[in-house]
Structures are given as structure tokens and as C-alpha cells.
Protein backbone atom coordinates (compact mmCIF):
# COMPACT_ATOMS: atom_id res chain seq x y z
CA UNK A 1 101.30 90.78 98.49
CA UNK A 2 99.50 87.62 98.94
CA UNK A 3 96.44 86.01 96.81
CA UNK A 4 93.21 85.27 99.17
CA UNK A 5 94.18 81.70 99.01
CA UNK A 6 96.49 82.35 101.62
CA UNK A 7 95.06 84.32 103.93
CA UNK A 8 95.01 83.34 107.67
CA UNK A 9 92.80 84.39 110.15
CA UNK A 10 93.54 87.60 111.72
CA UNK A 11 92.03 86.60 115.52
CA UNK A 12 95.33 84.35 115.06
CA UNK A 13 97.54 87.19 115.49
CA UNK A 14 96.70 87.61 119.02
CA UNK A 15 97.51 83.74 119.65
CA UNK A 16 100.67 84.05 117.90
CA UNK A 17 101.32 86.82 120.44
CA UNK A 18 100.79 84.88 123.36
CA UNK A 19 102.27 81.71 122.28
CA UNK A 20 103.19 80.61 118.82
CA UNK A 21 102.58 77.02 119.77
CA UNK A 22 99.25 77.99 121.28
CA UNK A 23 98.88 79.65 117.33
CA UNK A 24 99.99 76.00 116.14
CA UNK A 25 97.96 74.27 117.62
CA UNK A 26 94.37 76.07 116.62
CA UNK A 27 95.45 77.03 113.35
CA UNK A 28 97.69 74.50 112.13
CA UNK A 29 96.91 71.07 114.05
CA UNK A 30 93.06 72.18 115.00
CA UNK A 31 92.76 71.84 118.43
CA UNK A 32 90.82 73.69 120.62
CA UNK A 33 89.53 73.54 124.50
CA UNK A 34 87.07 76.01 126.30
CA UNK A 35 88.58 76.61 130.21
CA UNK A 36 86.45 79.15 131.98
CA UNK A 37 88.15 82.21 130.20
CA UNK A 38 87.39 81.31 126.60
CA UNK A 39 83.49 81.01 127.67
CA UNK A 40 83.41 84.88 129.25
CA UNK A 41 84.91 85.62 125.57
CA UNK A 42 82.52 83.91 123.65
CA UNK A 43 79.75 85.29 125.88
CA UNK A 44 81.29 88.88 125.19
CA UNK A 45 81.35 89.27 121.88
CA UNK A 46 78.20 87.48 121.50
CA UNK A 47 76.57 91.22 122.87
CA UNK A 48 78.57 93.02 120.13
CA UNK A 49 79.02 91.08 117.49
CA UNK A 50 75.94 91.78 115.62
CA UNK A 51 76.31 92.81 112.28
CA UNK A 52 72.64 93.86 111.77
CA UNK A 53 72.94 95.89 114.83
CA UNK A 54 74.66 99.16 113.10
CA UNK A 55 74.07 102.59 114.93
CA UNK A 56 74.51 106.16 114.78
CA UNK A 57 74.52 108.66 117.43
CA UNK A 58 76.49 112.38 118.08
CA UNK A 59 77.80 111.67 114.80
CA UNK A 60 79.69 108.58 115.11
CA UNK A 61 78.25 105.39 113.34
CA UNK A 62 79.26 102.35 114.99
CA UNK A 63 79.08 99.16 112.61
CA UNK A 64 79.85 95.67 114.04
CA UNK A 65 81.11 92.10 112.40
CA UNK A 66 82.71 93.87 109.95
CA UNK A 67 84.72 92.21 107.32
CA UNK A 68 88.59 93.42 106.66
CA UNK A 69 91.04 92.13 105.13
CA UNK A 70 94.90 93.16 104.15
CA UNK A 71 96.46 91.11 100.94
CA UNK A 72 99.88 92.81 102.00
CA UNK A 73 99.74 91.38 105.66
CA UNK A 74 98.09 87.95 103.94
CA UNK A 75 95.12 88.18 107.11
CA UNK A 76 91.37 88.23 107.33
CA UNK A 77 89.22 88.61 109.77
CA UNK A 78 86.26 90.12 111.38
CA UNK A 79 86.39 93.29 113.41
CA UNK A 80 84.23 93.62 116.42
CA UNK A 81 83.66 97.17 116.04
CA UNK A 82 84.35 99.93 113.57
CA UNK A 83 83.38 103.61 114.47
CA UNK A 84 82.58 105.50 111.57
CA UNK A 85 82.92 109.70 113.07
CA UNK A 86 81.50 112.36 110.93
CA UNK A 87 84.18 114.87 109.81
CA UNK A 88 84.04 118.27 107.81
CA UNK A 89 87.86 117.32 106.32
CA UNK A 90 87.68 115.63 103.30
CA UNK A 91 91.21 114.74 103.46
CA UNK A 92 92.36 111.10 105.38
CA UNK A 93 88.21 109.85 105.36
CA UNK A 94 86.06 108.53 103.11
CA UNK A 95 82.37 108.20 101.69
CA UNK A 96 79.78 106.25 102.87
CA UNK A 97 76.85 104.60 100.65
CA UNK A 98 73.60 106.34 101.45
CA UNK A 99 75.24 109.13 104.06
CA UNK A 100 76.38 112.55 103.49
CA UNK A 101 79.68 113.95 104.82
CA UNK A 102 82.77 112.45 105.36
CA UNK A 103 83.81 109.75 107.36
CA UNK A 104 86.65 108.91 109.24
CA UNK A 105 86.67 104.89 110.53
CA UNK A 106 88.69 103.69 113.83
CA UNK A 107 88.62 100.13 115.22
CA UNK A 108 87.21 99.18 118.36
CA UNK A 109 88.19 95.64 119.96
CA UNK A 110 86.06 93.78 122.86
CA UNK A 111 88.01 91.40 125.40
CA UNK A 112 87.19 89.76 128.64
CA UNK A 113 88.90 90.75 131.72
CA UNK A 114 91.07 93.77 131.78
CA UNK A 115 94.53 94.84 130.28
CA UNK A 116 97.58 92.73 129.42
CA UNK A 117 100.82 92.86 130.33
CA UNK A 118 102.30 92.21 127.09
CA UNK A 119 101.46 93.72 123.58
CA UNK A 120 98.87 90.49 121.85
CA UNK A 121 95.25 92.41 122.53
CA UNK A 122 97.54 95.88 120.75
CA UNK A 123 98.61 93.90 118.04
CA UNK A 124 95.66 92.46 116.64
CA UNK A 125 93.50 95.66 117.11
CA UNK A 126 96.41 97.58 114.94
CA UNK A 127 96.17 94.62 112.53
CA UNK A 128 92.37 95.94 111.90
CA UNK A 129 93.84 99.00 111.43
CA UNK A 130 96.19 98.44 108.69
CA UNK A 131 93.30 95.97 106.99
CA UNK A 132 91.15 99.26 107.33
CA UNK A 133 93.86 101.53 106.10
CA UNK A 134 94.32 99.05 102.90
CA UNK A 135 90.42 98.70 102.14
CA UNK A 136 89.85 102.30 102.19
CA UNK A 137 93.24 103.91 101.22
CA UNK A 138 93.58 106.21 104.63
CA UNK A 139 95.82 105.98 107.58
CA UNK A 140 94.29 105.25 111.01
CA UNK A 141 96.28 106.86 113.83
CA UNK A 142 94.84 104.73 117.20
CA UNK A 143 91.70 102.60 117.86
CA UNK A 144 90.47 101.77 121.37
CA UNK A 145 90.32 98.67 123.13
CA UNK A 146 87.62 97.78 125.44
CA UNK A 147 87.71 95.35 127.97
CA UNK A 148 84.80 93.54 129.98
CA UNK A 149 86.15 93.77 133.41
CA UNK A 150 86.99 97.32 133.68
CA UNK A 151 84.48 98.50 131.39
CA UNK A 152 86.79 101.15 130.50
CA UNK A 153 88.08 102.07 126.84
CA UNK A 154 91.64 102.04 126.79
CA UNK A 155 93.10 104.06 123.50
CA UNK A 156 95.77 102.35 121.65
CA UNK A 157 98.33 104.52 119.38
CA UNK A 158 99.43 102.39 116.59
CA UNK A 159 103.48 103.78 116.60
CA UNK A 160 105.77 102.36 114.19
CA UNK A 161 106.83 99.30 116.69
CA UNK A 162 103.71 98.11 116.77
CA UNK A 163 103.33 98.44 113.42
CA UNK A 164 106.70 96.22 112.74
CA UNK A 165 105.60 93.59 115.41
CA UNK A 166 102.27 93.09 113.42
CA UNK A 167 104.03 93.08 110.14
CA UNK A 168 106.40 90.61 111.76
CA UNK A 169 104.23 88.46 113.48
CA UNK A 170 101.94 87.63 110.08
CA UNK A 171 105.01 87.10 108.68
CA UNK A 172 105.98 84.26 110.99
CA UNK A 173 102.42 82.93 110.95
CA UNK A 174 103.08 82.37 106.82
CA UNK A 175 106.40 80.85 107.26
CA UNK A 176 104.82 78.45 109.93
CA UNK A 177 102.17 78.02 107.79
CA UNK A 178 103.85 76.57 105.24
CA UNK A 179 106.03 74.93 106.51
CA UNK A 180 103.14 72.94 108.56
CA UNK A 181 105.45 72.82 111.74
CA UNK A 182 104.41 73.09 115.29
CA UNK A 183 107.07 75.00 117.50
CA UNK A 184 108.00 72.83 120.69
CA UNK A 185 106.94 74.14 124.02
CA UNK A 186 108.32 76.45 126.85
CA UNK A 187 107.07 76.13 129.64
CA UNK A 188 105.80 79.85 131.23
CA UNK A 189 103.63 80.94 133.70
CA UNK A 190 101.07 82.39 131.40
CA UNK A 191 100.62 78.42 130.31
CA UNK A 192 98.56 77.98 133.64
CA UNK A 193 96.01 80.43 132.12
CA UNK A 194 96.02 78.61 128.28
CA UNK A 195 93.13 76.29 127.42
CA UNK A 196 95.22 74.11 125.48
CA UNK A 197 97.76 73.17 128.52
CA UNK A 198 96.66 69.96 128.69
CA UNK A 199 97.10 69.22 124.96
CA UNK A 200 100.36 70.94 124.73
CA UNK A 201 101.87 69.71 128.43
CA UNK A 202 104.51 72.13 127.96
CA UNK A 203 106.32 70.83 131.46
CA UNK A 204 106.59 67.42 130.10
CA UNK A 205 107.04 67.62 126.06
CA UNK A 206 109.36 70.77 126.77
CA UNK A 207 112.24 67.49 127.68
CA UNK A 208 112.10 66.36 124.09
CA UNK A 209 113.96 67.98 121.40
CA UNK A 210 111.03 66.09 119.02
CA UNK A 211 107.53 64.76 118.47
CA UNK A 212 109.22 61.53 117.54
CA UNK A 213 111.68 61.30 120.96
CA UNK A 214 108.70 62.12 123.00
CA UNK A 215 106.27 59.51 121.38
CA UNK A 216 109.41 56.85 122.08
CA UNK A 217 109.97 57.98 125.78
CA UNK A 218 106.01 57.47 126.69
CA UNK A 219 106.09 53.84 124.73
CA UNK A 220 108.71 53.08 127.44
């Protein structure tokens, strides 16, 4: 378990995903650069991040900018969306302030374009999950990810793997962390879509075996 002095940001688990220098760089060294898919992002969750803008309908309240946090995972973060559905079984929900029944709560995540390849947008939705499952003392089975360019939900089963990559990757993210060191780069093709390729040059840096070798080569 960790104290709330050292959580990290959950968001970051998704970077760490894609590239744990690209999770260096924002989280440990501060950098940051917009490129064109960062913008349709921000624009994104800009429509649903609204934490005033709660909702019910068919029985399903929808809350957005919600808080979570997990002390056992050592994240924090804010949710896009959390669906709250109306259930007759007491058993696996939970109460609500101010509403009557039961309630059973499954994240929903917003990203631009359309699904990945790899496992980063599953990860961090499943890390909601297990914040959620903490908070409230329930298990949460699958949450949905939703994504700008399709337009289409896409439900996400959070099975023990991904489960054990999310405890693995905060894990990482700690160690890192604390030890305040920047992994060096490899150079991939999904580094022509990163924001941050011109801080990071992966094709050039990726020669040096150190920060300090590198700095020497350029003097010369």
C-alpha cells in the first residue's frame, strides 16, 4: 500500500504503455509538446469531461470527472466517465447518496481516433476499474472504451493479464519514480506518431549508452 504522497497520475499509465521514456519524460523531466493528435484529445474530452454535467436515463446514471484513486496501485486520477446502472441485486453494488436502489458502477474511457494495436488505452481504463473496485469494495468485470473516430463503444473484459500488466506497469512507474531515471530511447515506428520525438530524438540519442556520452559527442 502506498501513502497519497506517492501517488502518480493514473493518465500516466497509458504513456508508460506506449513508451516508458515517453512516461519519463512528462512525468519525471516535464516535458510536453502538442502535434496534431494531442489537440483532437484535448478537444475530446473537453465535450465529456464535465463534472457538473451528471445524467440519468433508462436507469443508468452517467457521472463524469470523477475522482478515483487506488493506495494499493499508488495512482490517481480522473475518470472520464463512470456509469452508475440501477440493479435489483444488492450483492457486488452499492448505495448512492440521495437515490434509491442499488447501483452497480462501470468505467467508460473517451479517446481520439479508433482502436490500438497494443494493450495502453485497456490498461488504463482497467486501472479505473481496480481504483473503483478499491473505493467502493466491489469487483468490476469490463468497462467500455469509446473512441472518437469510430464512434463505436468497444467493451473491454478486465481478465487476469490485464490485471497483472496494470499491477506491473504502476509498479515500474514507482521504481522509475524514485529512482528519478529516464530510460534511453528505442527507436520504433510508433515514435513517428509521439509528440515528444523531437525532444527525445530516439534515432540519434538511441547511439549513446548515456546522457553524459551524448552531451560529449554533440560538443564535438
Amino acid at each position: 500500500m502506498y501513502s497519497e504522497d506517492d501517488l502518480l497520475m493514473l493518465s500516466g499509465i497509458q504513456h508508460f504503455a506506449f513508451c516508458k521514456r515517453q512516461w519519463a519524460l512528462i512525468h519525471l523531466e516535464q516535458i510536453w509538446e502538442e502535434n496534431r493528435l494531442t489537440v483532437e484529445g484535448h478537444h475530446l474530452h473537453e465535450r465529456v469531461d464535465n463534472p457538473y454535467n451528471n445524467t440519468t436515463r433508462n436507469r443508468v446514471l452517467t457521472c463524469r470527472s470523477l475522482s478515483v484513486t487506488s493506495l494499493r496501485l499508488g495512482l490517481s486520477g480522473i475518470a472520464d466517465v463512470v456509469e452508475f446502472y440501477l440493479t435489483d441485486v444488492p450483492d457486488n453494488s452499492i448505495d448512492l447518496p440521495d437515490r434509491s436502489g442499488h447501483w452497480r458502477p462501470v468505467p467508460v474511457e473517451y479517446k481520439r481516433g479508433s482502436p490500438k494495436t497494443d494493450e495502453r488505452d485497456e490498461v488504463q481504463l482497467c486501472a479505473q476499474a481496480i481504483c473503483l473496485e478499491e473505493m467502493y469494495g466491489l469487483s468490476i468485470d469490463s468497462g467500455f472504451l469509446f473512441y472518437g473516430e469510430t464512434r463505436h463503444r468497444t467493451e473491454v473484459v478486465f481478465t487476469r493479464s490485464i490485471r497483472n500488466l496494470v499491477e506491473h506497469y504502476s509498479q515500474q512507474m514507482h521504481i522509475l519514480f524514485k529512482e528519478k531515471r529516464t530510460p534511453l530511447p528505442e527507436y520504433r515506428s510508433q515514435c513517428r506518431s509521439c509528440s515528444l520525438i523531437n525532444e527525445c530524438i530516439p534515432r540519434h540519442a538511441a547511439r549513446w549508452k548515456s546522457v553524459e556520452e551524448y552531451l560529449l559527442n554533440i560538443e564535438h
